[in-house]
C-alpha atoms as a PDB file:
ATOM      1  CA  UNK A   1       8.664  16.045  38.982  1.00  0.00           C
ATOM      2  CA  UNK A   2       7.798  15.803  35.086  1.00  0.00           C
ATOM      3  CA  UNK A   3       7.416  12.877  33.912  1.00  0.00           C
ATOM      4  CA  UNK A   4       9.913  12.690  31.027  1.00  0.00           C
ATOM      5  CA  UNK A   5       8.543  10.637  27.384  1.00  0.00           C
ATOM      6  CA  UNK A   6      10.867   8.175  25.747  1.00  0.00           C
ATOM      7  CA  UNK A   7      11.875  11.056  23.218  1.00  0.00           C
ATOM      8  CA  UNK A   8      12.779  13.015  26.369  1.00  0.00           C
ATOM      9  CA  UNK A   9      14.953  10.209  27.363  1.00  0.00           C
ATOM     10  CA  UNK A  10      16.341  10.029  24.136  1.00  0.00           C
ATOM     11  CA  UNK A  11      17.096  13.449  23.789  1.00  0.00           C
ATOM     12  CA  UNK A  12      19.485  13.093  27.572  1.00  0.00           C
ATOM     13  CA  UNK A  13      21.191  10.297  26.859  1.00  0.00           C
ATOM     14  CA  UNK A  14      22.630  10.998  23.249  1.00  0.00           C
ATOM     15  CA  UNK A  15      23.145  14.630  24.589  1.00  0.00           C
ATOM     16  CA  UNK A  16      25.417  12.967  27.068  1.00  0.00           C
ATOM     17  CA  UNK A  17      26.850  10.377  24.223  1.00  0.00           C
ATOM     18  CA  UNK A  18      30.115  11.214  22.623  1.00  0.00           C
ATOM     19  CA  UNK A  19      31.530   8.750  19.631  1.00  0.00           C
ATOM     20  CA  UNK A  20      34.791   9.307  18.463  1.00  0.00           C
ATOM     21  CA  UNK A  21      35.449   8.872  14.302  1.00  0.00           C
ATOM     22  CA  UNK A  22      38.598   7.472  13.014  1.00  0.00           C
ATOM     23  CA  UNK A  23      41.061   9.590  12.466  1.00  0.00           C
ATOM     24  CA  UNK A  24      44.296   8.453  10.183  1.00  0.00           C
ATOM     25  CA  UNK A  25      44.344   5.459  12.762  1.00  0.00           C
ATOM     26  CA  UNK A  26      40.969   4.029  12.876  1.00  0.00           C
ATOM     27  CA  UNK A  27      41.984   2.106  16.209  1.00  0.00           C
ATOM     28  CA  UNK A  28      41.178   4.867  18.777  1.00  0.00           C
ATOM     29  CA  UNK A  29      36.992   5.146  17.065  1.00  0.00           C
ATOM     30  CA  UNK A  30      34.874   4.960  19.964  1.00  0.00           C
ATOM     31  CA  UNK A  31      31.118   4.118  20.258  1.00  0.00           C
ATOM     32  CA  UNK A  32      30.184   3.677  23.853  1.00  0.00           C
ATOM     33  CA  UNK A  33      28.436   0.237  24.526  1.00  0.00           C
ATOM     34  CA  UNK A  34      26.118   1.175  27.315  1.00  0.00           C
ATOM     35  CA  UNK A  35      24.713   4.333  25.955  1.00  0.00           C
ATOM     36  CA  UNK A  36      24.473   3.013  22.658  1.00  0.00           C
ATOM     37  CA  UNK A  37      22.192   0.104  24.061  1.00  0.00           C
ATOM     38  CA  UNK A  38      19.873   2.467  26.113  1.00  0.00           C
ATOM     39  CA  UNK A  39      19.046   4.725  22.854  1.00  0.00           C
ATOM     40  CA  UNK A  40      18.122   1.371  21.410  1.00  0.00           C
ATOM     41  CA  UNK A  41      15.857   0.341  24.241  1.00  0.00           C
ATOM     42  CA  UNK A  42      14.191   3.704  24.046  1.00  0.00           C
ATOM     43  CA  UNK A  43      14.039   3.696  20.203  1.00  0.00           C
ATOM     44  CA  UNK A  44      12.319   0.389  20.811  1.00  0.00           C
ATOM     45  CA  UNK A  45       9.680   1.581  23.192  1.00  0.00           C
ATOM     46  CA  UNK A  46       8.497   4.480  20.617  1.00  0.00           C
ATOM     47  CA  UNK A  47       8.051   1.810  17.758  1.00  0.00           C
ATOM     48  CA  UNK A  48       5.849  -0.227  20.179  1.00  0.00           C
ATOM     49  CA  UNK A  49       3.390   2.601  20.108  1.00  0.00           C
ATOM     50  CA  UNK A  50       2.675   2.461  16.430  1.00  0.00           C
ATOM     51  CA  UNK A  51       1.537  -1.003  17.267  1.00  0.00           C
ATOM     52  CA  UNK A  52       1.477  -4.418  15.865  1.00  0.00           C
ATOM     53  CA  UNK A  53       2.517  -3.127  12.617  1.00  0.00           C
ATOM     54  CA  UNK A  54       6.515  -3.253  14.461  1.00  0.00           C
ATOM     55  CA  UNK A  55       5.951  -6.861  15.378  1.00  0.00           C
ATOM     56  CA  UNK A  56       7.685  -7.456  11.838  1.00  0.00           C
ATOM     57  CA  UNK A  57      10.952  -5.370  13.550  1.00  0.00           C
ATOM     58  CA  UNK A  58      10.699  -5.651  17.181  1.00  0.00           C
ATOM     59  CA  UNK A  59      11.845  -8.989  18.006  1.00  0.00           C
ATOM     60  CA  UNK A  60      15.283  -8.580  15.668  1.00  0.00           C
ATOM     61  CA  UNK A  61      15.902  -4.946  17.155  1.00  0.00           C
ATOM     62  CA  UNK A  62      15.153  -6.801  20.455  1.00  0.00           C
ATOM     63  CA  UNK A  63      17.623  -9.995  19.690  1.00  0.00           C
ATOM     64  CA  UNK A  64      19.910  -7.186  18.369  1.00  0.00           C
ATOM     65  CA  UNK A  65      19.888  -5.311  21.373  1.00  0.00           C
ATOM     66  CA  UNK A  66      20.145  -8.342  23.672  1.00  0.00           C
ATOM     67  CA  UNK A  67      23.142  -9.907  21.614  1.00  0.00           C
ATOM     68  CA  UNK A  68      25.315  -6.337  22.252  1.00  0.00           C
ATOM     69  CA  UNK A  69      23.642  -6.307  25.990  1.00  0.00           C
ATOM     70  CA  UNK A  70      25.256  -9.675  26.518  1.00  0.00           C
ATOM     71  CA  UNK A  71      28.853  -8.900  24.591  1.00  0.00           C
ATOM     72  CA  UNK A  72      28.944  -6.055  27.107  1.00  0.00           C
ATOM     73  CA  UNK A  73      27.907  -7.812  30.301  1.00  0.00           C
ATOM     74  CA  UNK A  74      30.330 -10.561  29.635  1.00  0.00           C
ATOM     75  CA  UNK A  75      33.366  -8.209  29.827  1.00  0.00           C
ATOM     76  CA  UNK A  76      32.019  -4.436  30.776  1.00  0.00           C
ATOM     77  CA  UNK A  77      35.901  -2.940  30.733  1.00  0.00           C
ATOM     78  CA  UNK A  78      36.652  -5.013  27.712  1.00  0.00           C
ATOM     79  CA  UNK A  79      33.183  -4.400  25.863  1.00  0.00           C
ATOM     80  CA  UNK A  80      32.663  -0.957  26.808  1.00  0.00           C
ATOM     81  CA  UNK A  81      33.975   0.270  23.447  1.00  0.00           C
ATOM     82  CA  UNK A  82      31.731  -1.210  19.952  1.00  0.00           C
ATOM     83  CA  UNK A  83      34.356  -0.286  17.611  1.00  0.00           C
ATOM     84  CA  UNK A  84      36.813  -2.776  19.530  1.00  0.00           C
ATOM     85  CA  UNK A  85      34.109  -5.181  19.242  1.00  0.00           C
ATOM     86  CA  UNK A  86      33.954  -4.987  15.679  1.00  0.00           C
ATOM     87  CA  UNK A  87      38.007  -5.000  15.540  1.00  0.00           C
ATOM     88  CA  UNK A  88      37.973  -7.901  17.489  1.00  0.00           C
ATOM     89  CA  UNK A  89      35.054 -10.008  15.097  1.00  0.00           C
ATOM     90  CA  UNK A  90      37.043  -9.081  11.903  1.00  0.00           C
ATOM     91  CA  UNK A  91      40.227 -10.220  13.387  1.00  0.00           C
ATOM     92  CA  UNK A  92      38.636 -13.491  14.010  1.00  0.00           C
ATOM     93  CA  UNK A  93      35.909 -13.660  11.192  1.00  0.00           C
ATOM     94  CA  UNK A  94      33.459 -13.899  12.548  1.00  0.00           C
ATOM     95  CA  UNK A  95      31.825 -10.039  11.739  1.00  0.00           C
ATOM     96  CA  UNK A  96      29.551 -11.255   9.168  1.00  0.00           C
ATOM     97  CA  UNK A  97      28.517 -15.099  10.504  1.00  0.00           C
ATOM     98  CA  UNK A  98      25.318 -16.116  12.685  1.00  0.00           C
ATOM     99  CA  UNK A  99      24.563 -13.633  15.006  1.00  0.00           C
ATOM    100  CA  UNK A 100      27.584 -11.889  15.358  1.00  0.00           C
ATOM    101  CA  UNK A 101      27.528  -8.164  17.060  1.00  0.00           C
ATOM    102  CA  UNK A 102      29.011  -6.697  13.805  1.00  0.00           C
ATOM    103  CA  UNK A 103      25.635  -7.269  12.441  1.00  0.00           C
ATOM    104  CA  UNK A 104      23.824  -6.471  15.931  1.00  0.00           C
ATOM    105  CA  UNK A 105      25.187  -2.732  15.216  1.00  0.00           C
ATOM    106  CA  UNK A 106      24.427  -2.443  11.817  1.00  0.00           C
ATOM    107  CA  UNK A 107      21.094  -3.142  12.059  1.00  0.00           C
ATOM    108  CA  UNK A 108      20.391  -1.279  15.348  1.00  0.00           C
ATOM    109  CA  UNK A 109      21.924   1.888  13.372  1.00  0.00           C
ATOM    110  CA  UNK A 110      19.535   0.891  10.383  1.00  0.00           C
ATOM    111  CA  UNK A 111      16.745   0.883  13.288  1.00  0.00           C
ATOM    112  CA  UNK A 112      17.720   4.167  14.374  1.00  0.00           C
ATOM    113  CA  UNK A 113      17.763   5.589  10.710  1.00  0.00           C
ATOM    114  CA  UNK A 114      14.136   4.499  10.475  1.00  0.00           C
ATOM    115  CA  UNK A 115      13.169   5.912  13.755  1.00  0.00           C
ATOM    116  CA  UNK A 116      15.093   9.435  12.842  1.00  0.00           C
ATOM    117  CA  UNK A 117      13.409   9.951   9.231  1.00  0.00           C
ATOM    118  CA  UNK A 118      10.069   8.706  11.069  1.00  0.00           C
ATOM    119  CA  UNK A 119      10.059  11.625  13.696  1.00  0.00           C
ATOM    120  CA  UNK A 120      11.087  13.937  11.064  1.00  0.00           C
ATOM    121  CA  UNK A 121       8.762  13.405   8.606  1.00  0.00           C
ATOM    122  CA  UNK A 122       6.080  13.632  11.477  1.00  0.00           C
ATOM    123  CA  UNK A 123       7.362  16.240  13.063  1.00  0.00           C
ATOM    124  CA  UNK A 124       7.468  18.362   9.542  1.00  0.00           C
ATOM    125  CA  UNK A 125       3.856  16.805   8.604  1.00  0.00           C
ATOM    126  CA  UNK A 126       2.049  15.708  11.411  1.00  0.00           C
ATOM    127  CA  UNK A 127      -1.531  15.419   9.111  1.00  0.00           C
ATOM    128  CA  UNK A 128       0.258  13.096   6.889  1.00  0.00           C
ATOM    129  CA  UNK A 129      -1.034   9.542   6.582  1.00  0.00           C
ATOM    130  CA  UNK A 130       0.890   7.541   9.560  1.00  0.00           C
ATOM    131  CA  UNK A 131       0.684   4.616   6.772  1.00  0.00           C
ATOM    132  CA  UNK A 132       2.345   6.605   4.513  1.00  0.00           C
ATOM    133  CA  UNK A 133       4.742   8.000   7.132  1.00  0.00           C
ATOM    134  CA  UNK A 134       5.795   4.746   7.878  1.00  0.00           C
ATOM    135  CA  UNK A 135       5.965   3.491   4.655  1.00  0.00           C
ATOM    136  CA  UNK A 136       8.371   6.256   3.355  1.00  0.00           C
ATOM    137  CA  UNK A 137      10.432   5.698   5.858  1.00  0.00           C
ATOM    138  CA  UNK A 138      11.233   1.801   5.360  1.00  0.00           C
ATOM    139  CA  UNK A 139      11.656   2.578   1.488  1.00  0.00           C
ATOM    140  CA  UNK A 140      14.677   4.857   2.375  1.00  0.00           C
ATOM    141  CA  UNK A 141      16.476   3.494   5.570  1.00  0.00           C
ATOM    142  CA  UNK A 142      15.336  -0.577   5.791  1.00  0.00           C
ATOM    143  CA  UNK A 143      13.956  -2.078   2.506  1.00  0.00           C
ATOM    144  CA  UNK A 144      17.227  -1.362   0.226  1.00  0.00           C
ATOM    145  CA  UNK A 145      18.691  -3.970   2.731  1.00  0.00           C
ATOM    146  CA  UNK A 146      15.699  -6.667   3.527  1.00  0.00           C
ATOM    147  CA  UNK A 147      14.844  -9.258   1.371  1.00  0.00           C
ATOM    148  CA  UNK A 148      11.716 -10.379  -0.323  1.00  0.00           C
ATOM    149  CA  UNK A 149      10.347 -12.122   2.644  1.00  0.00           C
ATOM    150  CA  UNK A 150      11.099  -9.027   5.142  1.00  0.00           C
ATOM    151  CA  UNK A 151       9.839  -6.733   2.884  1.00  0.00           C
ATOM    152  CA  UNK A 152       6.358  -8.438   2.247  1.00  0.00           C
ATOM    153  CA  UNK A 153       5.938  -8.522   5.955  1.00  0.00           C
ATOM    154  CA  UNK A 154       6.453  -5.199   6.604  1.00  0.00           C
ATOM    155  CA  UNK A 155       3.846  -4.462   3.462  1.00  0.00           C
ATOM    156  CA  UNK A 156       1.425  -6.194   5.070  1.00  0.00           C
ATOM    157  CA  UNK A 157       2.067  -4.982   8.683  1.00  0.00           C
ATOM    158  CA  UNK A 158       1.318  -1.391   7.226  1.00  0.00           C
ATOM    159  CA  UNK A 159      -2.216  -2.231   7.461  1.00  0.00           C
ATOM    160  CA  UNK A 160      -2.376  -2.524  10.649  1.00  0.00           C
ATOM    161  CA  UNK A 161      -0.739   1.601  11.566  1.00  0.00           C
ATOM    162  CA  UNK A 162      -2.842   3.481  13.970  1.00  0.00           C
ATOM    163  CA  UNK A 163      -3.697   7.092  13.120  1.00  0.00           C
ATOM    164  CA  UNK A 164      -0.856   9.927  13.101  1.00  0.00           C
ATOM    165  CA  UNK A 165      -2.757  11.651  15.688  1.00  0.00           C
ATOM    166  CA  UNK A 166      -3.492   8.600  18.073  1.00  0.00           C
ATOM    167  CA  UNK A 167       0.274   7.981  17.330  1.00  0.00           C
ATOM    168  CA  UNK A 168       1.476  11.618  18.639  1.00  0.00           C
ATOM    169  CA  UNK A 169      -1.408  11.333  21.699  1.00  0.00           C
ATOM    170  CA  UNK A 170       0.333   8.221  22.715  1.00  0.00           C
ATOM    171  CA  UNK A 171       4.230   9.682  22.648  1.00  0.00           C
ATOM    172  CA  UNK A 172       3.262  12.603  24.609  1.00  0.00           C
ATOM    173  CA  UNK A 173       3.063  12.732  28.332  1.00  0.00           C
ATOM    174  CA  UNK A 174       0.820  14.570  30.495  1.00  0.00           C
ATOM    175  CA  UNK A 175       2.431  17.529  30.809  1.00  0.00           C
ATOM    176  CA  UNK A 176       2.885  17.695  26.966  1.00  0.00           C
ATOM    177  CA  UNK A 177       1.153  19.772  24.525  1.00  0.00           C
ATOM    178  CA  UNK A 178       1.765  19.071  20.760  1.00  0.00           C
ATOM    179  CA  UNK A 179       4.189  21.970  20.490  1.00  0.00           C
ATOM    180  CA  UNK A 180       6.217  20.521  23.125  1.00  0.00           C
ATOM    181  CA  UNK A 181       6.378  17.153  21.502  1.00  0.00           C
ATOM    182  CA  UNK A 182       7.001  18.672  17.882  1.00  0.00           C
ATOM    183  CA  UNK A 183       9.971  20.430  19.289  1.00  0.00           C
ATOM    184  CA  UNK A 184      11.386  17.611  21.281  1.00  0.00           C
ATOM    185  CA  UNK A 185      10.795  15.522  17.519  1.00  0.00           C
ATOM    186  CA  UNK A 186      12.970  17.582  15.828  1.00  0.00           C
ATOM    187  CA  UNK A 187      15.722  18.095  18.593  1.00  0.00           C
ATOM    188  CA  UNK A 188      16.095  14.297  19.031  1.00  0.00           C
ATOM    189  CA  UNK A 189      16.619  14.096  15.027  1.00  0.00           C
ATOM    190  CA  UNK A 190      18.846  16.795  15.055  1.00  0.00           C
ATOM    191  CA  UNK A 191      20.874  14.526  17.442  1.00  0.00           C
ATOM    192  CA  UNK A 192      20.442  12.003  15.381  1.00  0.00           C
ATOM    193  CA  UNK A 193      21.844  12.833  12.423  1.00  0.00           C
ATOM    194  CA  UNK A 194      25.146  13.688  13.382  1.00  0.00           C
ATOM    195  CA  UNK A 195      25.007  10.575  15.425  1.00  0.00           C
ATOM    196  CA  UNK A 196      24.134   8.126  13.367  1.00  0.00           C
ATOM    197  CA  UNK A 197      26.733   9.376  10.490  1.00  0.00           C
ATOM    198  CA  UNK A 198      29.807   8.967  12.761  1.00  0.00           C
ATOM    199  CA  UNK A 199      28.400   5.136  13.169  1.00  0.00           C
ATOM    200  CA  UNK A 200      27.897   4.961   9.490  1.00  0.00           C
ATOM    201  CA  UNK A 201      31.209   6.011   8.793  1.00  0.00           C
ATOM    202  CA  UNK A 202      32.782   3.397  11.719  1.00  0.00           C
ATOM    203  CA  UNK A 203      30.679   0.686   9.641  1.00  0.00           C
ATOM    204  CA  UNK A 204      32.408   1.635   6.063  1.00  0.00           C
ATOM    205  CA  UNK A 205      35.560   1.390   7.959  1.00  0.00           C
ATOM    206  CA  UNK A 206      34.906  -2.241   8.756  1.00  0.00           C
ATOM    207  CA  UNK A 207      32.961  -2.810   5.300  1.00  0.00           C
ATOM    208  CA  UNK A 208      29.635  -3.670   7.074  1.00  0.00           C
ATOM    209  CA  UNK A 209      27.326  -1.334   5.355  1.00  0.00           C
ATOM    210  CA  UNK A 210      26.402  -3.123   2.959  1.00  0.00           C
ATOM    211  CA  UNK A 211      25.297  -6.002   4.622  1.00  0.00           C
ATOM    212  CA  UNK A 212      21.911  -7.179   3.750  1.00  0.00           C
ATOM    213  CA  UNK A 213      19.215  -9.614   5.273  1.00  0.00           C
ATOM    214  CA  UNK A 214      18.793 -13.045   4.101  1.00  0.00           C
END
């Protein structure tokens, strides 16, 4: 039996994934809880392998993770739906306070936006600088929203990147040539994209894009 990679994984499970947008009546949106949380965990298990540098990320996209994990758990019939979630956190106001699963998703989809450019920048380039690879990708998806602090971390953190090519050895599996993994890069971001757009335009709905770190 092949031993599938966490892209692999990926790939299944937001094949399987089906999110409904608003229509007129933005009440019957649908993001699936479950799902949703085990792209994250995979998501999180690729930025691992670039290293310490994701120490700066890992333990929010963890807590992040974790808080939605819980929400879930705590009612799984309830819970099984994000956007009623998010309904339910407006209603009370509590969407933008502490840690509040209104900000758990928005930050896990700002995780995922990073991840997605990532892969396709390396997937398009794969002799590119991983530094640089990384580095493009915060500018566009992560530092617009971090502050000062965040963003210093992460500037130092870059430092610290392995290699593009150790990077690519150490997503592969076995079984995988480069090839393989190239293609499975660039089928996971063309899940992606459509994806993550539908959850973008769930957040706008509930005026949480713009939300930024303190």
């Amino acid at each position: 039996m092949e031993k599938r990679s966490e892209i692999g994984s990926a790939i299944e499970e937001l094949s399987m994934m089906v999110i409904v947008k608003p229509g007129e009546k933005h009440e019957s949106a649908h993001i699936p809880t479950k799902p949703f949380v085990s792209v994250c965990y995979l998501v999180l298990q690729v930025l691992d392998k670039i290293g310490p540098t994701m120490a700066v990320l890992r333990q929010d996209v963890y807590q992040n993770i974790k808080t939605l994990e819980l929400m879930h758990e705590s009612n799984t019939s309830v819970n099984s739906n994000l956007v009623e979630i998010l309904k339910s956190e407006a209603k009370e106001g509590n969407a933008r306070k502490g840690s509040s699963c209104s900000k758990a998703l928005v930050w896990l989809t700002r995780t995922l936006d990073f991840t997605s450019s990532l892969l396709q920048t390396l997937a398009k380039d794969p002799e590119k600088r991983m530094e640089q690879v990384v580095e493009e990708a915060y500018e566009l998806t992560l530092k617009p929203w971090h502050g000062w602090i965040s963003s210093a971390a992460f500037r130092v953190a870059l430092r610290l990147v392995p290699e593009s090519k150790t990077f690519v050895n150490i997503l592969r599996t076995d079984e995988e040539n480069y090839d393989t993994l190239k293609e499975k890069m660039q089928m996971l971001v063309s899940l992606f994209v459509p994806f993550l757009e539908d959850i973008h335009c769930i957040l706008r709905l509930y005026n949480l894009d713009k939300i930024k770190s303190t």
